[in-house]
PDB file of N, CA and C in Angstrom:
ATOM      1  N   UNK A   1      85.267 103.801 117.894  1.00  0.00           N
ATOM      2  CA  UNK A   1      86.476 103.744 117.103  1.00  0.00           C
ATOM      3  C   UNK A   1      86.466 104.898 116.105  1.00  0.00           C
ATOM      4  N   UNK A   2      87.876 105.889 115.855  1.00  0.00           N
ATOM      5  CA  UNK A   2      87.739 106.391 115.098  1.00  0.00           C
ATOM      6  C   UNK A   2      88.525 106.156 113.670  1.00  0.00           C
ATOM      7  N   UNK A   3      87.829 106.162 112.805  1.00  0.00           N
ATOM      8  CA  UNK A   3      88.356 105.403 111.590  1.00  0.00           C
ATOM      9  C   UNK A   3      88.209 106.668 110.568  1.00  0.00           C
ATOM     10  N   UNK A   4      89.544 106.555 109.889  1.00  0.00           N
ATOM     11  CA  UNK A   4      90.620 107.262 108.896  1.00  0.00           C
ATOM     12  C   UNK A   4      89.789 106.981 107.328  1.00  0.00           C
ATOM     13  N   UNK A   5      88.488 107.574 106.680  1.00  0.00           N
ATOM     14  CA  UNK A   5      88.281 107.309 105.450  1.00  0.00           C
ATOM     15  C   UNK A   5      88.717 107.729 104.316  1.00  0.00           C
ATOM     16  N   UNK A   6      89.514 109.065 104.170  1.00  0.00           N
ATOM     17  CA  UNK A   6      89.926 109.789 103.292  1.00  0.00           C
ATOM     18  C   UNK A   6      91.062 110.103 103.218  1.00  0.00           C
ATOM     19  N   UNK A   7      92.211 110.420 102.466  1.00  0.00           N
ATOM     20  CA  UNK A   7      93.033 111.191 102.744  1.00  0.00           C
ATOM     21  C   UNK A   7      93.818 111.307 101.596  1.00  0.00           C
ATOM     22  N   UNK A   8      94.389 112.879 101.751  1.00  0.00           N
ATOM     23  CA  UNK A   8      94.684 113.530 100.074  1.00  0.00           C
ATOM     24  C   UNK A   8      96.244 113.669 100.698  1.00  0.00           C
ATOM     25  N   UNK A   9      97.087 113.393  99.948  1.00  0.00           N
ATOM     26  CA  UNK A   9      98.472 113.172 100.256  1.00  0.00           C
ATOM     27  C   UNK A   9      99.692 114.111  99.042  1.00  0.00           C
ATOM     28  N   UNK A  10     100.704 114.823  99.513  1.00  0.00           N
ATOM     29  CA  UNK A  10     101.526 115.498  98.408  1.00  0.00           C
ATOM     30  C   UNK A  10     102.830 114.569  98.747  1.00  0.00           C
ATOM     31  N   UNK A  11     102.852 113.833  97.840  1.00  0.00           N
ATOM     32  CA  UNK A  11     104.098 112.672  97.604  1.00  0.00           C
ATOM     33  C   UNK A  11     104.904 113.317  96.643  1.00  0.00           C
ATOM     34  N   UNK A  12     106.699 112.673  96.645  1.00  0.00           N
ATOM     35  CA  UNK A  12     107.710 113.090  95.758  1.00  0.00           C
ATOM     36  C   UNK A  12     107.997 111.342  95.542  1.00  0.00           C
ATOM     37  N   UNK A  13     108.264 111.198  94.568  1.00  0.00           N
ATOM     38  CA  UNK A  13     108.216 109.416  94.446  1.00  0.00           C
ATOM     39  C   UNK A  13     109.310 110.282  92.727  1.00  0.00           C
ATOM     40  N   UNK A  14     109.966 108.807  92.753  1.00  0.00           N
ATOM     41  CA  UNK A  14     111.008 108.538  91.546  1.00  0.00           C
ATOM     42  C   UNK A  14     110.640 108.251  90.355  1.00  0.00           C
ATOM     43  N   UNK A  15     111.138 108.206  89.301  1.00  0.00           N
ATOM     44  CA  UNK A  15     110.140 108.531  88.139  1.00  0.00           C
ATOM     45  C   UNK A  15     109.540 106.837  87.926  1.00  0.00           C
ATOM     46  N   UNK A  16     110.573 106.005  88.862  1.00  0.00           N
ATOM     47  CA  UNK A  16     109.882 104.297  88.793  1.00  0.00           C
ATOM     48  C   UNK A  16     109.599 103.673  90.365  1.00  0.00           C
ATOM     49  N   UNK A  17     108.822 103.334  90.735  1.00  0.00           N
ATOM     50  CA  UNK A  17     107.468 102.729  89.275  1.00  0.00           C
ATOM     51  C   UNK A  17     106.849 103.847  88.743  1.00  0.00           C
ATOM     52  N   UNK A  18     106.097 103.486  88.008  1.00  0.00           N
ATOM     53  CA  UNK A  18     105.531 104.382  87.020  1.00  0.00           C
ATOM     54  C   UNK A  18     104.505 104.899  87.983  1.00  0.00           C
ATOM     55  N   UNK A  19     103.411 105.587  87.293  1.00  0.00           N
ATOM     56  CA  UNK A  19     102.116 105.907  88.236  1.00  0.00           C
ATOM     57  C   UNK A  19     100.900 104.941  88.430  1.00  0.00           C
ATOM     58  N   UNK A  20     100.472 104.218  87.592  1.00  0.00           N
ATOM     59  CA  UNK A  20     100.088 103.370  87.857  1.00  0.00           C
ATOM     60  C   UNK A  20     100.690 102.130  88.341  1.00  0.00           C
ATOM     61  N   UNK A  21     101.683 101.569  88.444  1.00  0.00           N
ATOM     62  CA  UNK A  21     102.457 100.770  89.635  1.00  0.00           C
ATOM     63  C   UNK A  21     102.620 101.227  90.682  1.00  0.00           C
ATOM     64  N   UNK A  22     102.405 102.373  90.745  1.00  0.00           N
ATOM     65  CA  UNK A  22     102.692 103.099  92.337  1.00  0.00           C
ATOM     66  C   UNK A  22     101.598 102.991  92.881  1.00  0.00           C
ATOM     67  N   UNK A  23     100.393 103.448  92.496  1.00  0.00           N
ATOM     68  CA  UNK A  23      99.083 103.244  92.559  1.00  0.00           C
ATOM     69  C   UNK A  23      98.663 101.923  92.817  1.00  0.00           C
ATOM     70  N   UNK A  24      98.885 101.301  92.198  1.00  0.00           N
ATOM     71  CA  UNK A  24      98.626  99.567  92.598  1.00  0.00           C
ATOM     72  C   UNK A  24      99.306  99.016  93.732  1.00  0.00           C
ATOM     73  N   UNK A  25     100.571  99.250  94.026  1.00  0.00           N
ATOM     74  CA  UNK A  25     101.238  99.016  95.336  1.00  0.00           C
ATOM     75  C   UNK A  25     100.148  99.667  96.690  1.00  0.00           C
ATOM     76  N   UNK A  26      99.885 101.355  96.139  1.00  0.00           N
ATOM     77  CA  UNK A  26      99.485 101.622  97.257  1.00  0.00           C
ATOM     78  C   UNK A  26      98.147 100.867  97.447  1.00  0.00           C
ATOM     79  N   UNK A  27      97.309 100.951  96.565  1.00  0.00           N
ATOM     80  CA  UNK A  27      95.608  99.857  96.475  1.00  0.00           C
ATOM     81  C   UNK A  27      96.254  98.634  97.212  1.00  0.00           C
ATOM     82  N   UNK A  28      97.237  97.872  97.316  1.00  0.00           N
ATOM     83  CA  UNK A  28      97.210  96.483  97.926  1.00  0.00           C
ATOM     84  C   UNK A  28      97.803  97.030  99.388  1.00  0.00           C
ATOM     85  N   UNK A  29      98.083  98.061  99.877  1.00  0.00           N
ATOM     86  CA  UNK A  29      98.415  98.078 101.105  1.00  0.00           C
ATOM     87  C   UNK A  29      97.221  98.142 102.116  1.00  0.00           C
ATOM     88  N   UNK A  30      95.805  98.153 101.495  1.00  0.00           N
ATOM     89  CA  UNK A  30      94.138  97.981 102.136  1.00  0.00           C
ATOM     90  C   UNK A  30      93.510  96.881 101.894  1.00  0.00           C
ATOM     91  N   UNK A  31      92.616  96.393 102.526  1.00  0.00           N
ATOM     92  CA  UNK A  31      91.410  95.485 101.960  1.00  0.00           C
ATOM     93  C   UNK A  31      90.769  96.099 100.882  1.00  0.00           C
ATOM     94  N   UNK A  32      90.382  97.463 100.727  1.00  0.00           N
ATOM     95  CA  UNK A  32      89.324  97.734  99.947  1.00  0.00           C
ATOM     96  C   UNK A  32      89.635  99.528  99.549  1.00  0.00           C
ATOM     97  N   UNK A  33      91.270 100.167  99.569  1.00  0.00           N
ATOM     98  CA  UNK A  33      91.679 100.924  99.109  1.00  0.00           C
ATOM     99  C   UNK A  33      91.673 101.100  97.596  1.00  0.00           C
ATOM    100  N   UNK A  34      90.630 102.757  97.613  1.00  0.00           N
ATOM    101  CA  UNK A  34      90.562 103.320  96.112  1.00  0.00           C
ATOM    102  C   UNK A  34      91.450 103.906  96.137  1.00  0.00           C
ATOM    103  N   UNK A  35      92.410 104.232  95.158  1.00  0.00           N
ATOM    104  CA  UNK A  35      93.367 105.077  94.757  1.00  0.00           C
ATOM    105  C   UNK A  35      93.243 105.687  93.883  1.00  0.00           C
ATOM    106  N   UNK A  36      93.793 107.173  93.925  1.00  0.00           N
ATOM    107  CA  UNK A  36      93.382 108.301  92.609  1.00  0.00           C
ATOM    108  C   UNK A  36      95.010 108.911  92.777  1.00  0.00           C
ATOM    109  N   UNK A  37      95.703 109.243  91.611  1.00  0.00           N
ATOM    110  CA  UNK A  37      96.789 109.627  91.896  1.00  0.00           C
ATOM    111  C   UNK A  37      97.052 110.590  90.134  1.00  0.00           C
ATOM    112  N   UNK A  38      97.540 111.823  90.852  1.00  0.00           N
ATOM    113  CA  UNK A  38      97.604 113.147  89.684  1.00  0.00           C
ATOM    114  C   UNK A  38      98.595 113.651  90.177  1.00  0.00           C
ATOM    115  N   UNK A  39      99.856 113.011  88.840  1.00  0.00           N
ATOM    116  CA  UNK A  39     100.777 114.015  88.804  1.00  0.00           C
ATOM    117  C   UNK A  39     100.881 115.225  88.822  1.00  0.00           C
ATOM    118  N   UNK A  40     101.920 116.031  89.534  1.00  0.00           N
ATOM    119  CA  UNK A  40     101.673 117.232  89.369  1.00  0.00           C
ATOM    120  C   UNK A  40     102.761 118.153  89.054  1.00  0.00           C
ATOM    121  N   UNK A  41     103.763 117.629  89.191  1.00  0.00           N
ATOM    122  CA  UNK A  41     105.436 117.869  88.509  1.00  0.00           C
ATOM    123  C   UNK A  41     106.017 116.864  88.418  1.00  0.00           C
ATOM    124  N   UNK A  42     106.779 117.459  87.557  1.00  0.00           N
ATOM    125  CA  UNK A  42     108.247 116.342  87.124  1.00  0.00           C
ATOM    126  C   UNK A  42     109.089 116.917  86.928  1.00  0.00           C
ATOM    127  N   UNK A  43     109.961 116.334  87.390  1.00  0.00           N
ATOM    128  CA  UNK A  43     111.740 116.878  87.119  1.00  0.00           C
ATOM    129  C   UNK A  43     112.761 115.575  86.374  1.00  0.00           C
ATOM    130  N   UNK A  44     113.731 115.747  86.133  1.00  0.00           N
ATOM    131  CA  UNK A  44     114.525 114.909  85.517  1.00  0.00           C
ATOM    132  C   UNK A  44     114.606 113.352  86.626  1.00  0.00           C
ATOM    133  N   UNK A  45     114.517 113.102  87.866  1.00  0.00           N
ATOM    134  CA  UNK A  45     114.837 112.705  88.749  1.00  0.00           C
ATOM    135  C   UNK A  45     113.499 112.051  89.136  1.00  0.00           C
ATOM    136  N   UNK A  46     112.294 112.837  89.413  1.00  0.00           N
ATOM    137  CA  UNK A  46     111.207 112.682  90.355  1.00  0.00           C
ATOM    138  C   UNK A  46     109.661 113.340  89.939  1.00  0.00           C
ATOM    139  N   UNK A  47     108.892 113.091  90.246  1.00  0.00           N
ATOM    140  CA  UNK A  47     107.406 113.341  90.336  1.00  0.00           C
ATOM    141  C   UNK A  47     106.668 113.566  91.608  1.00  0.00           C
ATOM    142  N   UNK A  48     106.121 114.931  91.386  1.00  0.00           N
ATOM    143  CA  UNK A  48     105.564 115.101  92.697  1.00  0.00           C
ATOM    144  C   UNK A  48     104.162 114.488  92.399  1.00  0.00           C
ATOM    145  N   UNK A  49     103.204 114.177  93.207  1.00  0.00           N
ATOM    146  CA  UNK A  49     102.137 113.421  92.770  1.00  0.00           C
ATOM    147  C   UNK A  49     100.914 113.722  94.261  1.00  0.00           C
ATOM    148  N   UNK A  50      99.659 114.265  93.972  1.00  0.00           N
ATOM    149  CA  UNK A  50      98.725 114.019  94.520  1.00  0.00           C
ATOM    150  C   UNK A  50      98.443 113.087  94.769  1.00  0.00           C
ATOM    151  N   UNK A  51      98.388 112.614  95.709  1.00  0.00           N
ATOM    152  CA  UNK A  51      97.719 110.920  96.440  1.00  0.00           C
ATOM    153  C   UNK A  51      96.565 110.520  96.995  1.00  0.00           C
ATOM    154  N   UNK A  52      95.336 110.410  96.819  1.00  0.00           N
ATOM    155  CA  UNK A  52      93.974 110.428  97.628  1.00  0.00           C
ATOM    156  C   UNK A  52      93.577 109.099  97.743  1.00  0.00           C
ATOM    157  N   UNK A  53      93.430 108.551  98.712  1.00  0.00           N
ATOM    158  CA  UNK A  53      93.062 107.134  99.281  1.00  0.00           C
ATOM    159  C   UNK A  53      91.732 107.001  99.980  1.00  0.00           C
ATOM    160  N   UNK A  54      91.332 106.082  99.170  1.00  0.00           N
ATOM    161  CA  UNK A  54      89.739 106.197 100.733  1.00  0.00           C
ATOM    162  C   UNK A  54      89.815 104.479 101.019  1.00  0.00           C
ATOM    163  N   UNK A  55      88.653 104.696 102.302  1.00  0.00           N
ATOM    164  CA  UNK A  55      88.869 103.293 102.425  1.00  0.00           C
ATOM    165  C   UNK A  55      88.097 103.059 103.608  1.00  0.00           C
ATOM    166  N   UNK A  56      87.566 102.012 103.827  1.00  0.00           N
ATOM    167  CA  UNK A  56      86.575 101.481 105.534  1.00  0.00           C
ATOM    168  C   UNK A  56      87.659 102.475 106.487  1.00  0.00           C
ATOM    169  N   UNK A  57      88.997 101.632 106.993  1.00  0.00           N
ATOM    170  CA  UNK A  57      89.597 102.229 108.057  1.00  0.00           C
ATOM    171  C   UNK A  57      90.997 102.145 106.833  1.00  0.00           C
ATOM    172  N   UNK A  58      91.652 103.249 107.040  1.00  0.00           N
ATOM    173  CA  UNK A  58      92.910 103.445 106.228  1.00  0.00           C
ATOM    174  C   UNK A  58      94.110 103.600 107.473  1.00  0.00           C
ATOM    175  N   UNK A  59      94.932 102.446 106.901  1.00  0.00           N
ATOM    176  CA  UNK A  59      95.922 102.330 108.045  1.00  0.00           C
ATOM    177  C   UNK A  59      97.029 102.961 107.868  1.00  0.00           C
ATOM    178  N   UNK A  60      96.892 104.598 108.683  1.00  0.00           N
ATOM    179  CA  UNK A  60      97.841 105.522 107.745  1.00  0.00           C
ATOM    180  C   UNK A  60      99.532 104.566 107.959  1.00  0.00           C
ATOM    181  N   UNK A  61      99.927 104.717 109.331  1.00  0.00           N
ATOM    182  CA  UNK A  61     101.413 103.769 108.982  1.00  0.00           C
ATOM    183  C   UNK A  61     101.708 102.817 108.209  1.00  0.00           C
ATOM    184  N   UNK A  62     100.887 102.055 107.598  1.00  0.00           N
ATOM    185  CA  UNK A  62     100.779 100.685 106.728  1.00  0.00           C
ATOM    186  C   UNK A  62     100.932 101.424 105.370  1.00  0.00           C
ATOM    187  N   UNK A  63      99.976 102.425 105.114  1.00  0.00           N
ATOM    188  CA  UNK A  63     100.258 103.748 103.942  1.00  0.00           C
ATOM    189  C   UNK A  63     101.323 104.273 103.949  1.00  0.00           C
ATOM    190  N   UNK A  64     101.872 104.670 105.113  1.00  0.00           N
ATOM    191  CA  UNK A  64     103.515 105.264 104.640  1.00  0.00           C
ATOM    192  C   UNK A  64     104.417 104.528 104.380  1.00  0.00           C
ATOM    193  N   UNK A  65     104.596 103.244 105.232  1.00  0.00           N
ATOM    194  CA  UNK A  65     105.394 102.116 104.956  1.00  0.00           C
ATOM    195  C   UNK A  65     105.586 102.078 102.693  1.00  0.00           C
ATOM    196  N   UNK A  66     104.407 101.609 103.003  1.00  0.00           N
ATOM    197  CA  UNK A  66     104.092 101.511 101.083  1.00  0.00           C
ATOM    198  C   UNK A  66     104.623 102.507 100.112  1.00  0.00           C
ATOM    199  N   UNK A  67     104.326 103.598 100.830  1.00  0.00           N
ATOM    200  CA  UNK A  67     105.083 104.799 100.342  1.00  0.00           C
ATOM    201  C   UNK A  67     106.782 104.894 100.456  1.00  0.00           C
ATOM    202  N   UNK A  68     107.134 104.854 101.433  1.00  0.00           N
ATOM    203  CA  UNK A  68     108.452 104.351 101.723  1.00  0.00           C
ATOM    204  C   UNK A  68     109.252 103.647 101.298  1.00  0.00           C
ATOM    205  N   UNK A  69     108.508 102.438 100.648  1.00  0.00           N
ATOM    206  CA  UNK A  69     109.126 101.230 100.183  1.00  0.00           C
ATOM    207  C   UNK A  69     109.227 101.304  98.347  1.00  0.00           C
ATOM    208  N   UNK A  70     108.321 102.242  97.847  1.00  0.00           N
ATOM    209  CA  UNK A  70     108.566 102.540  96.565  1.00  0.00           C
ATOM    210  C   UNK A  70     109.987 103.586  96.406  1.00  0.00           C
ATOM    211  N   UNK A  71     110.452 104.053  97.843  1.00  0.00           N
ATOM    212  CA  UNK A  71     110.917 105.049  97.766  1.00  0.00           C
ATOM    213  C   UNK A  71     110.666 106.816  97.543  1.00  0.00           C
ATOM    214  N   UNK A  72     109.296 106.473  97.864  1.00  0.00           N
ATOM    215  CA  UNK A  72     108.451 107.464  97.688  1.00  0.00           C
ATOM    216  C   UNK A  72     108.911 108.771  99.096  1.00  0.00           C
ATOM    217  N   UNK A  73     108.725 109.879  98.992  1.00  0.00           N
ATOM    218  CA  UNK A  73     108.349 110.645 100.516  1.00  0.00           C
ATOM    219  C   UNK A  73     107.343 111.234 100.925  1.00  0.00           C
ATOM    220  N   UNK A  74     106.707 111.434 101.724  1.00  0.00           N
ATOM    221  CA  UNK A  74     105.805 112.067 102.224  1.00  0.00           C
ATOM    222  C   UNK A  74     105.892 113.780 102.158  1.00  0.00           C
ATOM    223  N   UNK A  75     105.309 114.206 101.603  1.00  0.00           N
ATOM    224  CA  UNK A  75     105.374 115.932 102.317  1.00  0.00           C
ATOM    225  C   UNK A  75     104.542 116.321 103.079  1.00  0.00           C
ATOM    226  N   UNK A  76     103.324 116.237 102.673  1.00  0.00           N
ATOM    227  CA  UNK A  76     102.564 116.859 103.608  1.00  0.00           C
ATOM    228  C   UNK A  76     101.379 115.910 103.315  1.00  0.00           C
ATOM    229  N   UNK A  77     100.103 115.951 104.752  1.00  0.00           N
ATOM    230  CA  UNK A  77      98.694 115.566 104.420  1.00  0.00           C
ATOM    231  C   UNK A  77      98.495 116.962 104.176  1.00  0.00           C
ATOM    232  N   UNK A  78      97.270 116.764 102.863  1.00  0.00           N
ATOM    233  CA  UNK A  78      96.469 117.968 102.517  1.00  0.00           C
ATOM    234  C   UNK A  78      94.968 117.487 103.147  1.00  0.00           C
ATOM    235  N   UNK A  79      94.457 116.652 103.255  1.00  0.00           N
ATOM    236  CA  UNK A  79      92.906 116.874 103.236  1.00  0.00           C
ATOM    237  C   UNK A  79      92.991 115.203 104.447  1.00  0.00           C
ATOM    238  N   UNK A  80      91.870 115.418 105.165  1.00  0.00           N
ATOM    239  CA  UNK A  80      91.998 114.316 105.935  1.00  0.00           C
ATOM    240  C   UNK A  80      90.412 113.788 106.259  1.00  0.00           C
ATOM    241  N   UNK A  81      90.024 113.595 106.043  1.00  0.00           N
ATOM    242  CA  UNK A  81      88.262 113.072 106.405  1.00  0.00           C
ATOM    243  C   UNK A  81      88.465 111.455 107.404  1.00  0.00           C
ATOM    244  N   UNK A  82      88.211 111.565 108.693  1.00  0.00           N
ATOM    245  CA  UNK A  82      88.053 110.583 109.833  1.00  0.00           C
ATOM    246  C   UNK A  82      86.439 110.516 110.178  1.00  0.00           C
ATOM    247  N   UNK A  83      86.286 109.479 110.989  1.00  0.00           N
ATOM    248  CA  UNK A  83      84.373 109.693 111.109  1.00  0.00           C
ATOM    249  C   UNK A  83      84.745 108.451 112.898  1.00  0.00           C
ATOM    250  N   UNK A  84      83.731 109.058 113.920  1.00  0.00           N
ATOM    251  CA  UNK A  84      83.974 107.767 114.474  1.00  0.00           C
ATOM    252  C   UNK A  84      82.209 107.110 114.711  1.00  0.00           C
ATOM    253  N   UNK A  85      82.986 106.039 114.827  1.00  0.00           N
ATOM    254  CA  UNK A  85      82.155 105.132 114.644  1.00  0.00           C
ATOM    255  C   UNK A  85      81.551 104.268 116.150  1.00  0.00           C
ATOM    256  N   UNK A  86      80.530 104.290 116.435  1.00  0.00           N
ATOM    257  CA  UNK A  86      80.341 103.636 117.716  1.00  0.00           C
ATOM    258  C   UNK A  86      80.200 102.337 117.918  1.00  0.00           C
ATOM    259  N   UNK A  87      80.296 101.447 118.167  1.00  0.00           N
ATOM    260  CA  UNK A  87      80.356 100.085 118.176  1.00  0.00           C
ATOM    261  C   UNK A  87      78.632  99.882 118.425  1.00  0.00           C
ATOM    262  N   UNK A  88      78.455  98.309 117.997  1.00  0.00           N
ATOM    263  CA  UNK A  88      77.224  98.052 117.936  1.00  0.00           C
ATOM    264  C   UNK A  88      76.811  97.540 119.935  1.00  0.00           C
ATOM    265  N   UNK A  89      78.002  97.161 120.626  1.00  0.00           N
ATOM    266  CA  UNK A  89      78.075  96.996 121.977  1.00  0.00           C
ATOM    267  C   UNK A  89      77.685  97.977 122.933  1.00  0.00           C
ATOM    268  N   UNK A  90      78.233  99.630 122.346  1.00  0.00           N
ATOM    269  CA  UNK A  90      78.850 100.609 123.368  1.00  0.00           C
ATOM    270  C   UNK A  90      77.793 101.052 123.422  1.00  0.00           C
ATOM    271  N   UNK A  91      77.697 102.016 124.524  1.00  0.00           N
ATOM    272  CA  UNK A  91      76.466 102.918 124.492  1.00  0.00           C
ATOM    273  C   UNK A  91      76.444 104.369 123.922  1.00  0.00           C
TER     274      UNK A  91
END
């Protein structure tokens, strides 16, 4: 299995929720998602915001959904760290 541990994200999200509510939405979209999140502009309207998530397996669609639903957008992945993992069965 290959499983998704890292990932650094350039989000445009609305000036609400705040950053730490945004942050907390995204932490409950995992079992065991860290969230680090650094503004990095603002405009009258919006905040662009660095997004870095780690996590066992990070379920990127379940992550955009969350993102989505704050009204947030996606721009780009910046940084992506995956690892796979072999099962304790397989050979």
């Amino acid at each position: 299995m290959v499983a998704v541990k890292h990932v650094v994200l350039d989000v445009l999200k609305p000036h609400q929720p705040n950053a730490l509510d945004f942050s907390r939405a995204i932490a409950r979209a995992g079992p065991d998602y860290h969230v680090f999140l650094t503004v990095i502009e603002m405009d009258e309207n919006t905040e662009t915001v660095r997004l870095e998530v780690r996590g066992d397996s990070i379920d990127f669609e379940q992550l955009q959904a969350a993102i989505a639903g704050m009204s947030g957008s996606l721009h780009s992945i910046d940084e992506v760290e995956v690892r796979h993992e072999v099962d304790a069965g397989s050979p």
